[in-house]
Protein backbone atom coordinates (compact mmCIF):
# COMPACT_ATOMS: atom_id res chain seq x y z
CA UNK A 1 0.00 0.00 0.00
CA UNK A 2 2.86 2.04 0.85
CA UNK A 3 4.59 1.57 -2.30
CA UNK A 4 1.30 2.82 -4.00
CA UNK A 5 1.35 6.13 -2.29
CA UNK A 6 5.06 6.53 -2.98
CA UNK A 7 4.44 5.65 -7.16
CA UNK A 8 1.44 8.17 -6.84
CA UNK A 9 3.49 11.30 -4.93
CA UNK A 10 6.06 10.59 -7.59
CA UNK A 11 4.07 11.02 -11.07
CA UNK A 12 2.42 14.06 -9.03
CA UNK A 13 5.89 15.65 -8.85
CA UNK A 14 6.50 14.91 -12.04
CA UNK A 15 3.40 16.12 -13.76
CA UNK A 16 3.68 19.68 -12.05
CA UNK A 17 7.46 19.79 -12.63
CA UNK A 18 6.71 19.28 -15.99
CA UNK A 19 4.04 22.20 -16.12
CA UNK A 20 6.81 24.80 -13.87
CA UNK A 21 9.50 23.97 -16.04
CA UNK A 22 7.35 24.41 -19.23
CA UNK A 23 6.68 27.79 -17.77
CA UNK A 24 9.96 29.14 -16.92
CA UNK A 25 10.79 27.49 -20.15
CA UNK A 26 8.31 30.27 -21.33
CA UNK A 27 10.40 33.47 -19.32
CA UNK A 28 13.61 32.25 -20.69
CA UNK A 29 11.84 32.57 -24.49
CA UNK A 30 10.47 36.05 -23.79
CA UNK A 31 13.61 37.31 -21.93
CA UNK A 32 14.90 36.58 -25.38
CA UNK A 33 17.07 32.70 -24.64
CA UNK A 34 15.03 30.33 -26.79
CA UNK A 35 17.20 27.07 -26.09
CA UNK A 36 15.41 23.76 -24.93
CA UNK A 37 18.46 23.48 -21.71
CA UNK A 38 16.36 25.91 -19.71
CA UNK A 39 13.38 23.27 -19.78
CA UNK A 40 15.22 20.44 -18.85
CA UNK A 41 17.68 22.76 -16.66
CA UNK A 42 14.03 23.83 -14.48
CA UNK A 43 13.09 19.79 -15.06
CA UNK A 44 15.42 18.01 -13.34
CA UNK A 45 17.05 20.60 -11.15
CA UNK A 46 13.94 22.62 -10.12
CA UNK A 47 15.69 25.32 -7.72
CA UNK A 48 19.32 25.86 -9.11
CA UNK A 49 17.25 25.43 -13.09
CA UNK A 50 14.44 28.28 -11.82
CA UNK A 51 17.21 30.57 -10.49
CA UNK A 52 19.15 30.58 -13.71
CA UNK A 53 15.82 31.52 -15.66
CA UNK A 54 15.45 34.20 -13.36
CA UNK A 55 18.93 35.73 -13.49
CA UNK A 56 19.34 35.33 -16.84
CA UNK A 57 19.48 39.40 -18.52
CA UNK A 58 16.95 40.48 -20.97
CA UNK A 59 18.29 39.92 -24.56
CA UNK A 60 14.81 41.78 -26.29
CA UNK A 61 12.90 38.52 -26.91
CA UNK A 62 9.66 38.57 -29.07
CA UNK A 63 7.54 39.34 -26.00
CA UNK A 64 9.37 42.64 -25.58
CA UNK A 65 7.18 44.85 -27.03
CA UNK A 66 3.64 42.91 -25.49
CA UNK A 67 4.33 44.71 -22.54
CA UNK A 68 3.78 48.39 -23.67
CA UNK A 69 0.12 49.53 -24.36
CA UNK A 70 -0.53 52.23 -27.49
CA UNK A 71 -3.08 53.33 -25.23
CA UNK A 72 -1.03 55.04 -22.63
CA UNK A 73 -0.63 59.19 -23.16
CA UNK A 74 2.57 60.55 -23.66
CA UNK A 75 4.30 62.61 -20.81
């Protein structure tokens, strides 16, 4: 029975690791570093693979521009 719960907790963990590191996976993209290591970086070494994506500088990916509205007035 024990095993059961062990099997279970660890396709759990995988599942959402899969879904974090698809979205920091995401970040790296838009910060402009579109190489598949960042997934498996955040997949199989969640904290040191999240850190990277979050240190790594902003290299004006295609999400750059999403960010600022037309709508805003100029000052």
């Amino acid at each position: 029975m024990i095993v059961l719960y062990v099997l279970l907790a660890l396709a759990a963990f995988l599942v959402i690791s899969y879904f974090v590191a698809k979205e920091f996976y995401k970040a790296a993209v838009a910060r402009g570093w579109p190489h598949k290591k960042y997934f498996w970086l955040c997949f199989l070494l969640p904290p040191a693979g999240y850190l990277l994506v979050v240190a790594l500088p902003d290299r004006g990916g295609p999400a750059l521009g999403s960010f600022v509205s037309d709508d805003l007035p100029e000052l």
